[in-house]
C-alpha atoms as a PDB file:
ATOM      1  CA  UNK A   1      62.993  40.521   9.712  1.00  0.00           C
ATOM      2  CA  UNK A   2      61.612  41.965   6.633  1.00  0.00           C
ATOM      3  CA  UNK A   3      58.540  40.314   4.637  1.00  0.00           C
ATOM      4  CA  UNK A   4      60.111  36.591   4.618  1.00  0.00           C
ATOM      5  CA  UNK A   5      56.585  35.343   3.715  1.00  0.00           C
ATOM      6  CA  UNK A   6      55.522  38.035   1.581  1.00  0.00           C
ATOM      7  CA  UNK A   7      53.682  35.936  -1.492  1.00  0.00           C
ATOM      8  CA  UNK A   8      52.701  33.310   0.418  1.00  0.00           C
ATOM      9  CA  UNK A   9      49.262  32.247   1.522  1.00  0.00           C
ATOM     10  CA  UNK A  10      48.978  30.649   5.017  1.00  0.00           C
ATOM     11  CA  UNK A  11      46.063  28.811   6.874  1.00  0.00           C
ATOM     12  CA  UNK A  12      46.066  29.037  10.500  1.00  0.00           C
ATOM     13  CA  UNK A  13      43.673  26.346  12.421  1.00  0.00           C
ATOM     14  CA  UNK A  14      43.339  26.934  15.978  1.00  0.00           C
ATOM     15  CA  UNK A  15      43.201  30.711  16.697  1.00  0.00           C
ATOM     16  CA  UNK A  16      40.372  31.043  20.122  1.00  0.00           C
ATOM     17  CA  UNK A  17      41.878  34.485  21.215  1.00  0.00           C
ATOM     18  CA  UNK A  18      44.218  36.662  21.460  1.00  0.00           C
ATOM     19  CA  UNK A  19      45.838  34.558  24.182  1.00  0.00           C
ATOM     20  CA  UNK A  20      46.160  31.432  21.915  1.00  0.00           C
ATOM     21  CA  UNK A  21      49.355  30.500  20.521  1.00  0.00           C
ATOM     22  CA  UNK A  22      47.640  29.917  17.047  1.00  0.00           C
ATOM     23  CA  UNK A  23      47.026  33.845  17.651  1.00  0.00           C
ATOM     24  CA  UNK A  24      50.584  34.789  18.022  1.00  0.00           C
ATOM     25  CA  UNK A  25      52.113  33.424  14.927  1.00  0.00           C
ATOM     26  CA  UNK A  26      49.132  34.477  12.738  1.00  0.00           C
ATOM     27  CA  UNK A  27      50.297  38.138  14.334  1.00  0.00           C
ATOM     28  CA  UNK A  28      53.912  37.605  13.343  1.00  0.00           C
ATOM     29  CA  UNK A  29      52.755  36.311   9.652  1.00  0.00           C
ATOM     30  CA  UNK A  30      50.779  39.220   8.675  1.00  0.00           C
ATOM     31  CA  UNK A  31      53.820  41.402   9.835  1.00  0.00           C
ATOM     32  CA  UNK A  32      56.064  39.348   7.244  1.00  0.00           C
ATOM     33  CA  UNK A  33      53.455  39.752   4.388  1.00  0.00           C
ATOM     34  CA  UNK A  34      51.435  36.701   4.531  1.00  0.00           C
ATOM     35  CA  UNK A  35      48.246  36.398   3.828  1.00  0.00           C
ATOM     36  CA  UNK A  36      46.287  34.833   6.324  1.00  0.00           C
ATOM     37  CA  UNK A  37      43.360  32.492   6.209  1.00  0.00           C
ATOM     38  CA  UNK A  38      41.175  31.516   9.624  1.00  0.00           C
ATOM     39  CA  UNK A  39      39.328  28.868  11.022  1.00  0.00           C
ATOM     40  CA  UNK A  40      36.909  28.181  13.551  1.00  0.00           C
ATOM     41  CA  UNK A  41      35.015  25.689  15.145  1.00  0.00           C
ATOM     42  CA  UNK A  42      31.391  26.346  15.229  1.00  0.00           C
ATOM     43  CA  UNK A  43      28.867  29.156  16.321  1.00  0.00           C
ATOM     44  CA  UNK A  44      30.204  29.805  19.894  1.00  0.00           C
ATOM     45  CA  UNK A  45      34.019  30.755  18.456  1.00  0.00           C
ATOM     46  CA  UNK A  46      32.280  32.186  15.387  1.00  0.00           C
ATOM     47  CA  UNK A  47      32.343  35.924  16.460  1.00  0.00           C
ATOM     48  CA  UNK A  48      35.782  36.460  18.019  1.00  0.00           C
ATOM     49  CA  UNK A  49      37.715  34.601  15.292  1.00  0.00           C
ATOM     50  CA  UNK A  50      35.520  37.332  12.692  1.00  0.00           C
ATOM     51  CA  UNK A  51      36.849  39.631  14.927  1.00  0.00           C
ATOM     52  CA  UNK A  52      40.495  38.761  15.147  1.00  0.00           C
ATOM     53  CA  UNK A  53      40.474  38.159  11.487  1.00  0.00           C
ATOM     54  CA  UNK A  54      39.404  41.897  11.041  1.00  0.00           C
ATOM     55  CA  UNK A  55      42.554  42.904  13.097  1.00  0.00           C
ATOM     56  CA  UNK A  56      44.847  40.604  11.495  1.00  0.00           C
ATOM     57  CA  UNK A  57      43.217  41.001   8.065  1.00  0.00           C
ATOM     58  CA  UNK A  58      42.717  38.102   7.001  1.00  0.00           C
ATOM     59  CA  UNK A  59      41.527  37.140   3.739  1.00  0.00           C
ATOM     60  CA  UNK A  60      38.834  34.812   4.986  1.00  0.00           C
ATOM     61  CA  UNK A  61      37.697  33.251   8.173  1.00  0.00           C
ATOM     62  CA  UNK A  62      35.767  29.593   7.802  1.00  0.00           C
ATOM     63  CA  UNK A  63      34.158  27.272  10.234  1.00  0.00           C
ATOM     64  CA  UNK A  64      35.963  24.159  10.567  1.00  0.00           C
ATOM     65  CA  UNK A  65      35.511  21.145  13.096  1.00  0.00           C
ATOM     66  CA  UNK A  66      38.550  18.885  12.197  1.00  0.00           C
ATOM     67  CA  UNK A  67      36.400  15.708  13.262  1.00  0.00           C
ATOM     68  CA  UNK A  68      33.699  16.118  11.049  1.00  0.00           C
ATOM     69  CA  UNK A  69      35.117  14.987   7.271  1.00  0.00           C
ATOM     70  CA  UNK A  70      32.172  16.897   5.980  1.00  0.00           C
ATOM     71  CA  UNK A  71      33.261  20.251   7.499  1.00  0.00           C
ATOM     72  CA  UNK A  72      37.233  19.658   6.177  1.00  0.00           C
ATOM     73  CA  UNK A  73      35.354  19.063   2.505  1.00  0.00           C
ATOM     74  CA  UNK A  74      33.691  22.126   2.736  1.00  0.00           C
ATOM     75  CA  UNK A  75      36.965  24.142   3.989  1.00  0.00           C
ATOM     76  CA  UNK A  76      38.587  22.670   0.952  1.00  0.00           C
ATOM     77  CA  UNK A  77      35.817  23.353  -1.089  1.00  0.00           C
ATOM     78  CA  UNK A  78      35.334  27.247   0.156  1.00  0.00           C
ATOM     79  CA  UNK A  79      39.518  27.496  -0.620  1.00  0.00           C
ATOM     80  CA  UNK A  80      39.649  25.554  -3.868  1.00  0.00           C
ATOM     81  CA  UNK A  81      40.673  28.551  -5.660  1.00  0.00           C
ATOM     82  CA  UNK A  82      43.733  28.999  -3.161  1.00  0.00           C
ATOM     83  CA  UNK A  83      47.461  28.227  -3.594  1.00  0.00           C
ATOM     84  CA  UNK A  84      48.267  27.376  -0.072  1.00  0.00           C
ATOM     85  CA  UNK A  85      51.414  27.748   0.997  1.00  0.00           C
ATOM     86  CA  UNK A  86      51.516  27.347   4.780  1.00  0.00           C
ATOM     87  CA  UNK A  87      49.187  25.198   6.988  1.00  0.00           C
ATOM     88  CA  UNK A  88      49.529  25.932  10.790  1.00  0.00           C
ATOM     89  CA  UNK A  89      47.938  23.188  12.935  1.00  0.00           C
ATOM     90  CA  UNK A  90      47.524  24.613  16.447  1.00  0.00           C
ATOM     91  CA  UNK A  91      44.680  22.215  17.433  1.00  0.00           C
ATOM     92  CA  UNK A  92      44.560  19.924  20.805  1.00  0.00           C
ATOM     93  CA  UNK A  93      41.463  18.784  23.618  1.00  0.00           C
ATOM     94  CA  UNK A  94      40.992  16.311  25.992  1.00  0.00           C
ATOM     95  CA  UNK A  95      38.552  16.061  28.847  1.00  0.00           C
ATOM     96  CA  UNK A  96      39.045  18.095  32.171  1.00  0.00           C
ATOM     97  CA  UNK A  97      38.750  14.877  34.109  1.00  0.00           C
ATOM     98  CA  UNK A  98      41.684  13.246  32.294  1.00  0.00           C
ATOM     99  CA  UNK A  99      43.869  16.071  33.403  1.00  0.00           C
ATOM    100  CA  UNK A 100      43.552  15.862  36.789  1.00  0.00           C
ATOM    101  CA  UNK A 101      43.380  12.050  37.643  1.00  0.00           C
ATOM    102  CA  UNK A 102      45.512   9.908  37.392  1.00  0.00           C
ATOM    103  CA  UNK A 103      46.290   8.513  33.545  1.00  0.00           C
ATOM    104  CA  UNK A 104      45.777   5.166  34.589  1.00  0.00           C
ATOM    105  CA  UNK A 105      42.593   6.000  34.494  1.00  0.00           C
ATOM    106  CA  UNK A 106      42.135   7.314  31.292  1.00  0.00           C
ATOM    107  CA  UNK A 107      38.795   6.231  29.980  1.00  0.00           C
ATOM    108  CA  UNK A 108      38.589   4.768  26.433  1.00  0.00           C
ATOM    109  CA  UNK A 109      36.391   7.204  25.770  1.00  0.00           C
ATOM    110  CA  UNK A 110      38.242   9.667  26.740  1.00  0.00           C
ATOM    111  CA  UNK A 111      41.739   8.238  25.358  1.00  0.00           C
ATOM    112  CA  UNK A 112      40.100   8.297  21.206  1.00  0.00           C
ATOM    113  CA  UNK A 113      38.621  11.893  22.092  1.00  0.00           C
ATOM    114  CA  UNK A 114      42.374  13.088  22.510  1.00  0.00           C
ATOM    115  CA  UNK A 115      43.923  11.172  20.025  1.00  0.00           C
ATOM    116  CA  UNK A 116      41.468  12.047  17.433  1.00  0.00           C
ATOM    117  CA  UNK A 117      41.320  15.975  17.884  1.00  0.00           C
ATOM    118  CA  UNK A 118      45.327  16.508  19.073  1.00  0.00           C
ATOM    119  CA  UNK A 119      46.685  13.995  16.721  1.00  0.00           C
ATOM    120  CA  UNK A 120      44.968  12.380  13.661  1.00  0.00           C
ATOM    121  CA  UNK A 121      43.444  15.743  12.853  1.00  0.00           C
ATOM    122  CA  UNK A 122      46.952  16.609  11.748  1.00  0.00           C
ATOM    123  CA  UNK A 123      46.287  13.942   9.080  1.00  0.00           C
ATOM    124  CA  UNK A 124      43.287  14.522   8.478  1.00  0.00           C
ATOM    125  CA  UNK A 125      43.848  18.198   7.519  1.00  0.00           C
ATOM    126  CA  UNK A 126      47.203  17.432   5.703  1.00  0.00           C
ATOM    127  CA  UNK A 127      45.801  15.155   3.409  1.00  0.00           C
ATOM    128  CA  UNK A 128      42.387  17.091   2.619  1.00  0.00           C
ATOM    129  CA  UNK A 129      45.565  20.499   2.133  1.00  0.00           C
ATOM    130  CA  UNK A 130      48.328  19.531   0.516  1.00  0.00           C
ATOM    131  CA  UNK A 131      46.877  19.104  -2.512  1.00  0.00           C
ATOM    132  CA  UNK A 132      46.766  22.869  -2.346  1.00  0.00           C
ATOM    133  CA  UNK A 133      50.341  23.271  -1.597  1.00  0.00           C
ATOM    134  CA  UNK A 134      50.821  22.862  -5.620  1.00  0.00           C
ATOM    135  CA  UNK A 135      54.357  24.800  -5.454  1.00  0.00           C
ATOM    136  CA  UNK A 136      55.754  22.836  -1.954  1.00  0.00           C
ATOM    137  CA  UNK A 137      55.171  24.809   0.999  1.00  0.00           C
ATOM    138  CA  UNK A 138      55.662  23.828   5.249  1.00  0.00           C
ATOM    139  CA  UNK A 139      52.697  22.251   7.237  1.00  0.00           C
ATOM    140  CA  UNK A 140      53.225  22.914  11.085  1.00  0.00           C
ATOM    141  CA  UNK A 141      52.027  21.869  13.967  1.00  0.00           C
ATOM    142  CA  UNK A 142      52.258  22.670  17.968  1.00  0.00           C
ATOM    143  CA  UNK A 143      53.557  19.871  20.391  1.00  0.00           C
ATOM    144  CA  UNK A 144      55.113  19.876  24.191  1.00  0.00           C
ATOM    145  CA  UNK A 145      57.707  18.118  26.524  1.00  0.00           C
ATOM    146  CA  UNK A 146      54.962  15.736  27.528  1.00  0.00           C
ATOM    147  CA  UNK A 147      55.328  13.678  25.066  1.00  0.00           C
ATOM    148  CA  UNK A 148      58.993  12.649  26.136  1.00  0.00           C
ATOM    149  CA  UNK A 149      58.384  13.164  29.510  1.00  0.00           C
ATOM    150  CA  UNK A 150      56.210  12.569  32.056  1.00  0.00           C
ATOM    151  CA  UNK A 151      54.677  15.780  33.544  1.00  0.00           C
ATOM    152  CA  UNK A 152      52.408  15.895  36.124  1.00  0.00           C
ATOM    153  CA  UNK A 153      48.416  16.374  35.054  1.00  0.00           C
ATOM    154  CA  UNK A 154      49.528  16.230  31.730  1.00  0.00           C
ATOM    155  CA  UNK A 155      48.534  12.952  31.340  1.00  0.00           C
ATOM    156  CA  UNK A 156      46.608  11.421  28.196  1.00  0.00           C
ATOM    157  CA  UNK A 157      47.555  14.932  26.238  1.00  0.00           C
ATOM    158  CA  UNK A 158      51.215  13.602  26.566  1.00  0.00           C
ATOM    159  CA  UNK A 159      50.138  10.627  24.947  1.00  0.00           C
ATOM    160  CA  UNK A 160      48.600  12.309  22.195  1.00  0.00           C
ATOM    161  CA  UNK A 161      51.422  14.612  21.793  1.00  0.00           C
ATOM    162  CA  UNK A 162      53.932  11.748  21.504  1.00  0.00           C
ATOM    163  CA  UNK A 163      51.596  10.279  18.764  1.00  0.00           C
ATOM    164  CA  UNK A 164      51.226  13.874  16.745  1.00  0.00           C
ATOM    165  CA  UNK A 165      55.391  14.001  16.959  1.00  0.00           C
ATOM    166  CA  UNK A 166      55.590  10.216  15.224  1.00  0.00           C
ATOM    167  CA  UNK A 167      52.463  11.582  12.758  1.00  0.00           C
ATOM    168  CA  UNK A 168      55.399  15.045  12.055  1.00  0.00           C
ATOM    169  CA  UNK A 169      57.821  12.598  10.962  1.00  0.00           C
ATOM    170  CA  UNK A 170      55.743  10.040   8.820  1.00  0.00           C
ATOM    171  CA  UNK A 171      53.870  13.030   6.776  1.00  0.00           C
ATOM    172  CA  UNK A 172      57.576  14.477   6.161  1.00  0.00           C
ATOM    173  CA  UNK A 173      58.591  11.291   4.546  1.00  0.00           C
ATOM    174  CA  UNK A 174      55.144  11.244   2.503  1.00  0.00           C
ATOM    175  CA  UNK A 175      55.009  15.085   1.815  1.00  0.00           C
ATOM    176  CA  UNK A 176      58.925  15.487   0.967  1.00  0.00           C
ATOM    177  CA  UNK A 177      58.627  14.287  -2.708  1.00  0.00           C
ATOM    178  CA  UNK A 178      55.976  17.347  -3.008  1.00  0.00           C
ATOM    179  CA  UNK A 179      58.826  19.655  -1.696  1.00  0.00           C
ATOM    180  CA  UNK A 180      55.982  19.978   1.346  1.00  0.00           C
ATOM    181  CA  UNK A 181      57.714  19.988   4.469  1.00  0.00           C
ATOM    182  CA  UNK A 182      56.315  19.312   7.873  1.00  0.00           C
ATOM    183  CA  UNK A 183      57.781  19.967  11.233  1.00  0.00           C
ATOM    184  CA  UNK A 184      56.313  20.522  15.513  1.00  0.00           C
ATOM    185  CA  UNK A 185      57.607  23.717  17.742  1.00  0.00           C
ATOM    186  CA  UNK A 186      57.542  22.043  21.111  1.00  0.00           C
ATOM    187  CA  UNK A 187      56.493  25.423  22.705  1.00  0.00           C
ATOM    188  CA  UNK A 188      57.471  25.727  26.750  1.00  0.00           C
ATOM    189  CA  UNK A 189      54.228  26.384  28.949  1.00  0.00           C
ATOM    190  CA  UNK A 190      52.691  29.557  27.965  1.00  0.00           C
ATOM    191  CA  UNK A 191      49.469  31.228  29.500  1.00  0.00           C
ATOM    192  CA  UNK A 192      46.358  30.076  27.327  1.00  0.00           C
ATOM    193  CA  UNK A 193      43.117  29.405  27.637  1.00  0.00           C
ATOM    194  CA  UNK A 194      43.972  25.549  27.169  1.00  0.00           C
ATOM    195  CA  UNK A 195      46.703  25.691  29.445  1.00  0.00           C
ATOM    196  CA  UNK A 196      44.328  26.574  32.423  1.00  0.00           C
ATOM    197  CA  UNK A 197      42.385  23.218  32.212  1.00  0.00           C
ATOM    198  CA  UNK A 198      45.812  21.792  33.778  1.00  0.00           C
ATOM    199  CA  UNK A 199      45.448  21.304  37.360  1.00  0.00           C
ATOM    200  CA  UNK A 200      48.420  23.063  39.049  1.00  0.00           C
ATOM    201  CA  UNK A 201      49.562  24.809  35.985  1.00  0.00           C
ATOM    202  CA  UNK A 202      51.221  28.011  37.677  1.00  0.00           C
ATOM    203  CA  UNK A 203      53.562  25.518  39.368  1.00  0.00           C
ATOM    204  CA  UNK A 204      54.726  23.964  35.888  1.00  0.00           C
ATOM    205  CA  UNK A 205      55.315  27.667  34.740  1.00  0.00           C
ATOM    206  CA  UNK A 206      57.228  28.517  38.025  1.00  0.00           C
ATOM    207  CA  UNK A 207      59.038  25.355  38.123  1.00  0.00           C
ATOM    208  CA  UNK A 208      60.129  25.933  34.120  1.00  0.00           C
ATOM    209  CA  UNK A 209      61.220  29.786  35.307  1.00  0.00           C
ATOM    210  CA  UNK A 210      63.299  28.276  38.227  1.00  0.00           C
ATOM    211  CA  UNK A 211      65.071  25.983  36.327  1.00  0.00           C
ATOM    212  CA  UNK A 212      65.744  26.367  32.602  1.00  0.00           C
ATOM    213  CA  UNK A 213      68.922  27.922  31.200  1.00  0.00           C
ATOM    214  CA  UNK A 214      67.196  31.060  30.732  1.00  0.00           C
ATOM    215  CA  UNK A 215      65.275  31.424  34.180  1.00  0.00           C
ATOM    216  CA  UNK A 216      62.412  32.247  32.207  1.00  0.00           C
ATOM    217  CA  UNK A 217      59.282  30.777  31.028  1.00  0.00           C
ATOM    218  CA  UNK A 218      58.542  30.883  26.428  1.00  0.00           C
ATOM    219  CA  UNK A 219      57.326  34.357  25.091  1.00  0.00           C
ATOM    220  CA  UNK A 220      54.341  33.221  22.817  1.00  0.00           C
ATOM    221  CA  UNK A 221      56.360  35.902  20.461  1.00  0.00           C
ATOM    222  CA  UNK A 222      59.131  33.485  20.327  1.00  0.00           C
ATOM    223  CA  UNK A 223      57.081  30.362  19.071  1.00  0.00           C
ATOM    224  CA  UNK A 224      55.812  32.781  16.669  1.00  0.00           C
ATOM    225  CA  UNK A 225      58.873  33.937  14.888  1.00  0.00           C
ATOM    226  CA  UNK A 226      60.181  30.032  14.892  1.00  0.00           C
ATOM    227  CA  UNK A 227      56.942  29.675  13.108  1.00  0.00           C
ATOM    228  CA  UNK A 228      58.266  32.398  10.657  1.00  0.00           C
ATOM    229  CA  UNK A 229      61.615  30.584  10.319  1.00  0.00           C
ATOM    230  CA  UNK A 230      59.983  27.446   9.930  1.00  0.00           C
ATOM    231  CA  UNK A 231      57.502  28.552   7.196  1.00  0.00           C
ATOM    232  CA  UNK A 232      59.961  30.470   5.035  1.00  0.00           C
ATOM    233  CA  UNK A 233      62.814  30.017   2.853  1.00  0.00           C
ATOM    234  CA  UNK A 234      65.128  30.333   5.623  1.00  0.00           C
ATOM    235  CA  UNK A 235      63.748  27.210   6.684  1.00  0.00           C
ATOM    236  CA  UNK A 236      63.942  24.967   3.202  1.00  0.00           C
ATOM    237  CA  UNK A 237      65.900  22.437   4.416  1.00  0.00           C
ATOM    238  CA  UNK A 238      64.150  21.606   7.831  1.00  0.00           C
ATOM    239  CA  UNK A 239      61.444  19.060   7.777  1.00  0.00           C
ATOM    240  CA  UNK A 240      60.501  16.054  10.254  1.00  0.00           C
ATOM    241  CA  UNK A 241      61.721  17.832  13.283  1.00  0.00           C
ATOM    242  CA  UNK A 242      60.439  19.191  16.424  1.00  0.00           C
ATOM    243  CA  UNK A 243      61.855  21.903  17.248  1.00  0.00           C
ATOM    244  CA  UNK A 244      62.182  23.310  21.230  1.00  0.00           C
ATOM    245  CA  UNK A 245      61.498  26.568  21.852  1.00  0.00           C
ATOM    246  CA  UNK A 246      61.203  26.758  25.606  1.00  0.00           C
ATOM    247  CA  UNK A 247      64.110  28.352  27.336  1.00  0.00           C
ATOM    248  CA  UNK A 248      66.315  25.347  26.887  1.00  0.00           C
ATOM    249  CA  UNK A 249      63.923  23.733  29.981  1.00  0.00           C
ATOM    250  CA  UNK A 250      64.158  20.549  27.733  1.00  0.00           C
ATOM    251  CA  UNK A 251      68.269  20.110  28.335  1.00  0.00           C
ATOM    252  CA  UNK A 252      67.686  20.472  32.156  1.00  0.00           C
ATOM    253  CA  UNK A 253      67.962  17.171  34.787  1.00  0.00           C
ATOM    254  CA  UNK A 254      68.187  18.576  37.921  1.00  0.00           C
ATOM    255  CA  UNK A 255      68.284  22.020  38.652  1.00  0.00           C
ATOM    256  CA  UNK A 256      71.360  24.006  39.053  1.00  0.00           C
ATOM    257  CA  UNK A 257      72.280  26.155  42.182  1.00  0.00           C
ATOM    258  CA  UNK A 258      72.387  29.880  41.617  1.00  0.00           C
END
């Protein structure tokens, strides 16, 4: 590849670490020319985030709870002067306990919390961005097989997933008159922070290895360039989609003998 965003101004929401998915394609924008604008979410993410955004050199790193409509005002406020190009959403939480019990159980409570963060936020922050996007540009977000499928201790995050897929598909048909499109990588399981709040997680990632076309679980590297694809020119003509990058694990019913 060779500087397919070069000119092009991207905001990525969700970077914790250098572990995070969020991370990984903010990585493989600055190598094709981007430049890159962070966000955090409050005082105790503050200082890594300024630190990552030294190493990735980004133009400017801003707090940013997506709850709180006063915070996205001030993020569009501190970026008014911006031509935004690129919006990555990488943003998802729901409570430990609704992880690990059973999802009938899902509290109400604990239902909104996940729907609000995972899902609406994607709204939220499309409509307070786009209006930054004055020359068309690609709005992404991150999504996974639980929300087609039921996977174990995945639970009310499926639910919210399925919901943020159905929210990639309505924006598209809003957004595509603005030559904005809008699109989900359904990433396989990947080591994150996130990921280890799933009870049994290492047996997801060896059960994925085991059985998916490619006996192998996702590189985050791979999400990353799709990200690349999806952002660019080369990917003009792709909007409302979610798009698998997970070894193929998606096509598999029962798994194959060797």
């Amino acid at each position: 590849m060779s500087q397919l965003l070069a000119g092009k101004t991207a905001i990525v929401l969700g970077v914790a670490n250098k572990w995070s998915i969020a991370y990984a394609i903010a990585e493989a924008y600055r190598r094709e020319g981007a430049r890159l604008i962070l966000t955090y979410q409050g005082e105790r993410l503050k200082a890594t985030v300024e630190d990552l955004g030294k190493e990735l050199g980004a133009a400017l790193v801003l707090n940013c709870d997506v709850t709180k409509e006063e915070e996205l005002a001030a993020l569009v406020t501190a970026i008014s002067g911006e031509k935004l190009d690129v919006i990555v959403h990488s943003i998802a939480f729901a409570n430990r306990e609704d992880l690990s019990r059973p999802f009938l159980e899902t509290s109400r409570d604990g239902y909104l919390l996940a729907q609000e963060v995972s899902s609406y936020s994607l709204v939220s922050v499309s409509r307070a961005l786009a209006p930054l996007m004055t020359e068309g540009g690609a709005i992404l977000t991150l999504s996974y097989l639980g929300s087609v499928r039921v996977i174990p201790n995945y639970n009310v995050m499926g639910v919210a997933k399925a919901a943020l897929e159905a929210c990639v598909r309505y924006l598209a048909s809003d957004l595509g008159a603005r030559a904005i499109r809008v699109n989900a990588i359904s990433a396989g399981p990947i080591k994150t922070a996130s990921a280890r709040g799933i009870k049994d997680f290492s047996k997801v990632l060896d059960g994925v290895a085991a059985i998916s076309p490619l006996r192998r679980n996702t590189d985050p590297a791979e999400v990353a360039d799709t990200a690349v694809f999806l952002a660019s020119h080369l990917g003009r003509g792709v909007t409302g989609n979610v798009v698998y990058v997970d070894a193929g694990f998606q096509v598999m019913g029962l798994p194959t003998p060797d």
